[in-house]
Protein backbone atom coordinates (compact mmCIF):
# COMPACT_ATOMS: atom_id res chain seq x y z
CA UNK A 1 2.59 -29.50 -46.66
CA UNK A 2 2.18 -25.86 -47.96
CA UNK A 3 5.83 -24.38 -48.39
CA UNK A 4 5.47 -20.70 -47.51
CA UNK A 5 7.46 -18.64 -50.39
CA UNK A 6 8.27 -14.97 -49.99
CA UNK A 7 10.71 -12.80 -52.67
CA UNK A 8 13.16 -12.15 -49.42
CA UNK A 9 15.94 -14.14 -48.83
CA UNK A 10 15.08 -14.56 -45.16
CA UNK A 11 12.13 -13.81 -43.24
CA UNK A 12 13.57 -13.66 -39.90
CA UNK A 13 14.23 -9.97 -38.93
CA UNK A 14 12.35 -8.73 -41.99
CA UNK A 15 8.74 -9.41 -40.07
CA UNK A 16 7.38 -12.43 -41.16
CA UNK A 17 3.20 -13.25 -39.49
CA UNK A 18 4.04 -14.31 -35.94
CA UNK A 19 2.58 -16.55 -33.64
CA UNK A 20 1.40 -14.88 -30.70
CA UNK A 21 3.70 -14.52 -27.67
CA UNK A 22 1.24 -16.05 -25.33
CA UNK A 23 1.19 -19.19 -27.12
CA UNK A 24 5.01 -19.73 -27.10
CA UNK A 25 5.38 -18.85 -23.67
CA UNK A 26 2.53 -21.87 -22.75
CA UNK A 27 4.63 -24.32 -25.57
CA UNK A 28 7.90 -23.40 -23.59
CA UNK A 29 6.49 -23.90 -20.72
CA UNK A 30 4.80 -26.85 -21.27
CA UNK A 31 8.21 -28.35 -22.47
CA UNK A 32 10.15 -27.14 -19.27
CA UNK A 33 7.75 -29.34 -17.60
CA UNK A 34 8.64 -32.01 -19.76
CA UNK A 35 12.03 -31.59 -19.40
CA UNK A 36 11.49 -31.24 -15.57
CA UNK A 37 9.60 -34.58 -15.59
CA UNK A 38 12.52 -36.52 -17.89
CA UNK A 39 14.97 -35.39 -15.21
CA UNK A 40 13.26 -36.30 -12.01
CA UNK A 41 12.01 -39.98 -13.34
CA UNK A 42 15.35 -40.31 -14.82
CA UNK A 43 17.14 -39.24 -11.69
CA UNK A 44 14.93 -41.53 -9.88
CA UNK A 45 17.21 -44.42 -11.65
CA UNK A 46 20.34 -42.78 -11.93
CA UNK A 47 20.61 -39.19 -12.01
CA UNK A 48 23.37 -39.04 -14.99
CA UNK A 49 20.11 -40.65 -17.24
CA UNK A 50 17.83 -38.16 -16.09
CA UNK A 51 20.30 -35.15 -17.14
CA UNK A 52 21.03 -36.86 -20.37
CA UNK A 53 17.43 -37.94 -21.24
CA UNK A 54 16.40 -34.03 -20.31
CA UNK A 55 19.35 -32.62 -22.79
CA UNK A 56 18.57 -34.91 -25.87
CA UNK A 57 14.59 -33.93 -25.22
CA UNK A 58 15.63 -30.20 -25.49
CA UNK A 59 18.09 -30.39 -28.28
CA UNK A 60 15.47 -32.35 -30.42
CA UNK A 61 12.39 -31.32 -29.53
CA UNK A 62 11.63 -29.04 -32.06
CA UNK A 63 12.05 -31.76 -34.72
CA UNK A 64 9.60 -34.23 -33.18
CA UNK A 65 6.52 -35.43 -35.49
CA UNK A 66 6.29 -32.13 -37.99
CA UNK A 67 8.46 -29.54 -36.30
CA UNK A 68 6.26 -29.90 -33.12
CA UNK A 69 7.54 -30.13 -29.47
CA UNK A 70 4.78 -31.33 -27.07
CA UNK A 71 4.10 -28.76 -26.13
CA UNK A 72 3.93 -26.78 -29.80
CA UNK A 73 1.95 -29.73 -30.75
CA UNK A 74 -0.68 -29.28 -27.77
CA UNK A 75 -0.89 -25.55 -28.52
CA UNK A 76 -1.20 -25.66 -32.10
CA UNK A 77 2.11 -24.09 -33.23
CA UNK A 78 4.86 -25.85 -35.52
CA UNK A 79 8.87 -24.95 -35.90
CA UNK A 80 9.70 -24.47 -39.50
CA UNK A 81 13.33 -23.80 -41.56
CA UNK A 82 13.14 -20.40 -42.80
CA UNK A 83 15.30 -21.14 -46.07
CA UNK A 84 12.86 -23.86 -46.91
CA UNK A 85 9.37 -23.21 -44.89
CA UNK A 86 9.87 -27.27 -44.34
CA UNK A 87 9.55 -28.88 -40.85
CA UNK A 88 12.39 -28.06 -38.39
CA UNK A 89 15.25 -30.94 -38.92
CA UNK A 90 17.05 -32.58 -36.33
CA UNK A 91 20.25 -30.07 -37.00
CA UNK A 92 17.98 -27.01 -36.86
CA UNK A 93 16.34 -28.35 -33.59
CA UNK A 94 19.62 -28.09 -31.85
CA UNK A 95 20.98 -24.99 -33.07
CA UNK A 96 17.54 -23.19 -31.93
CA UNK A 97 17.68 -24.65 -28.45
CA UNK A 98 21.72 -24.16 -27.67
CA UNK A 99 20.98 -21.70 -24.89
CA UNK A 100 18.60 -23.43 -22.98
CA UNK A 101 20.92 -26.67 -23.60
CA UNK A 102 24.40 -25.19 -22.65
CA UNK A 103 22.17 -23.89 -19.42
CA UNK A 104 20.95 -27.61 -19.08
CA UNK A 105 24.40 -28.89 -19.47
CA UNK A 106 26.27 -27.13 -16.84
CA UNK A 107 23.81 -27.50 -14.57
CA UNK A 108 25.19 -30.63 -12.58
CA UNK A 109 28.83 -29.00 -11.87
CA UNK A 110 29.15 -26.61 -8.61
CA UNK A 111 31.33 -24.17 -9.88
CA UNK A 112 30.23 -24.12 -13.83
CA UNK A 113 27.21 -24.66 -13.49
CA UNK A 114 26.07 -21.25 -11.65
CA UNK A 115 28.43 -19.43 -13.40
CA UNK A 116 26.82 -20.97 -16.67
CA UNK A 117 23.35 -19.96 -15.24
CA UNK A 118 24.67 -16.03 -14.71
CA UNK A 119 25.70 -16.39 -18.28
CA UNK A 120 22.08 -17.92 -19.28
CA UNK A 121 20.28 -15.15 -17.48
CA UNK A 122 21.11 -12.30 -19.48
CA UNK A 123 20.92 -14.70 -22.51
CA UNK A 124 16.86 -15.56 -21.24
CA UNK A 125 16.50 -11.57 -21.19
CA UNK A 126 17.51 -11.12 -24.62
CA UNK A 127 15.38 -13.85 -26.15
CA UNK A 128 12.25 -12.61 -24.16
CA UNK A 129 13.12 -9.22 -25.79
CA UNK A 130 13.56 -9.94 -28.66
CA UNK A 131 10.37 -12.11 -29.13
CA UNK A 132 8.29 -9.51 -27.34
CA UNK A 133 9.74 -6.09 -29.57
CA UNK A 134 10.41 -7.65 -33.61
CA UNK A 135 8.00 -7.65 -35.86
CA UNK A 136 8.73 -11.21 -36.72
CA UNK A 137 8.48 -12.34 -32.79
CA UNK A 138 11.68 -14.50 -33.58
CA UNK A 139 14.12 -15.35 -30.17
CA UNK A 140 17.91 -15.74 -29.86
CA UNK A 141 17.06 -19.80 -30.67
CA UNK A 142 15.23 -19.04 -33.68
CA UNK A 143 18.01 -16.82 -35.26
CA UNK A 144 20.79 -19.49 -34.21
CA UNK A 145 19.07 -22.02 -36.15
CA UNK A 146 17.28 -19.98 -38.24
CA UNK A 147 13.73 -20.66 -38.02
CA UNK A 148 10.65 -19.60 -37.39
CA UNK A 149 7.54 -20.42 -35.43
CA UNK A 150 3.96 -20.66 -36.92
CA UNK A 151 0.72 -21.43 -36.06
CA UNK A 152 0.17 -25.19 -37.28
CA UNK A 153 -3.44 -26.76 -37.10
CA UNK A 154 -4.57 -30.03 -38.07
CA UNK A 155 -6.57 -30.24 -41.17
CA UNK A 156 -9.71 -32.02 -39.25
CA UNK A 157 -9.36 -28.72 -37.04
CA UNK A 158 -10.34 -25.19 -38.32
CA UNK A 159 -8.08 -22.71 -37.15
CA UNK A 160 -10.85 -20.62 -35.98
CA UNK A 161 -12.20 -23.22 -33.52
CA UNK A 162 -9.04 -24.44 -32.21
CA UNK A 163 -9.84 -24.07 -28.50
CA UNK A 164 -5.98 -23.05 -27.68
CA UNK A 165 -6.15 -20.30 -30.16
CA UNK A 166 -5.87 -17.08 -28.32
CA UNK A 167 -5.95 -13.29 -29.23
CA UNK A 168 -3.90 -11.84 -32.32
């Protein structure tokens, strides 16, 4: 593993090569759809092990294999600690993905949860705009736990021919 050095102290808001926006957004969404699937099959049994197995998914998921979700892993990206530029750890896994977990937590509970969801909405806004307008393409998540998000091919690959590697 090639540790990525720069002379800053963090890379985060300073504008550090991003991966594209497109390709996070089809990650994330391939997650969700992970997530949606742990729930329902889970819920299928008992719902409280469908709402549990979907939380520990999203507050690890980032540290699976080498910093890879499924769906970072399908796409070709990889979650790294900035301090470091090692995999994403367990620790840094769950700080990244607190929003989208408190959101997932209050979810079962009338009263708490929609009122958790208003909360989550503006929260969702702020991490799209954030990833959309700095140089560094970081969200809310990724300055929580302080990572960042790379593009991460396999050595048998070439970066170039990766078929999920879209525009710059």
């Amino acid at each position: 593993m090639e540790l990525i050095k720069t002379g800053r102290k963090s890379r985060i808001l300073l504008g550090h090569p991003k991966s594209s926006s497109f390709q996070r957004f089809i990650a994330r969404s391939i997650d969700l759809t992970v997530v949606a699937i742990i729930f329902l099959i889970g819920g299928i049994f008992w719902w409280p092990l469908g709402w549990v197995g979907a939380m520990l998914y999203v507050s690890f998921q980032d540290s699976l294999g080498s910093g890879q979700s499924i769906g970072k892993k399908i796409i070709g990206l990889q979650v790294i600690e900035d301090a470091s530029g090692l995999p994403c750890s367990p620790i840094h896994s769950v700080m990244r993905n607190v929003p989208c977990l408190l959101s997932l937590f209050c979810l079962p509970f009338p009263v708490v949860g929609v009122l958790a969801q208003l909360i989550f909405i503006p929260a969702f806004i702020l991490e799209v705009y954030l990833l959309l307008n700095l140089e560094s393409g970081v969200r809310l998540g990724d300055v929580m736990g302080n990572t960042l998000v790379i593009e991460h091919f396999q050595d048998n690959i070439e970066a170039s021919q990766h078929p999920f590697k879209f525009g710059e």
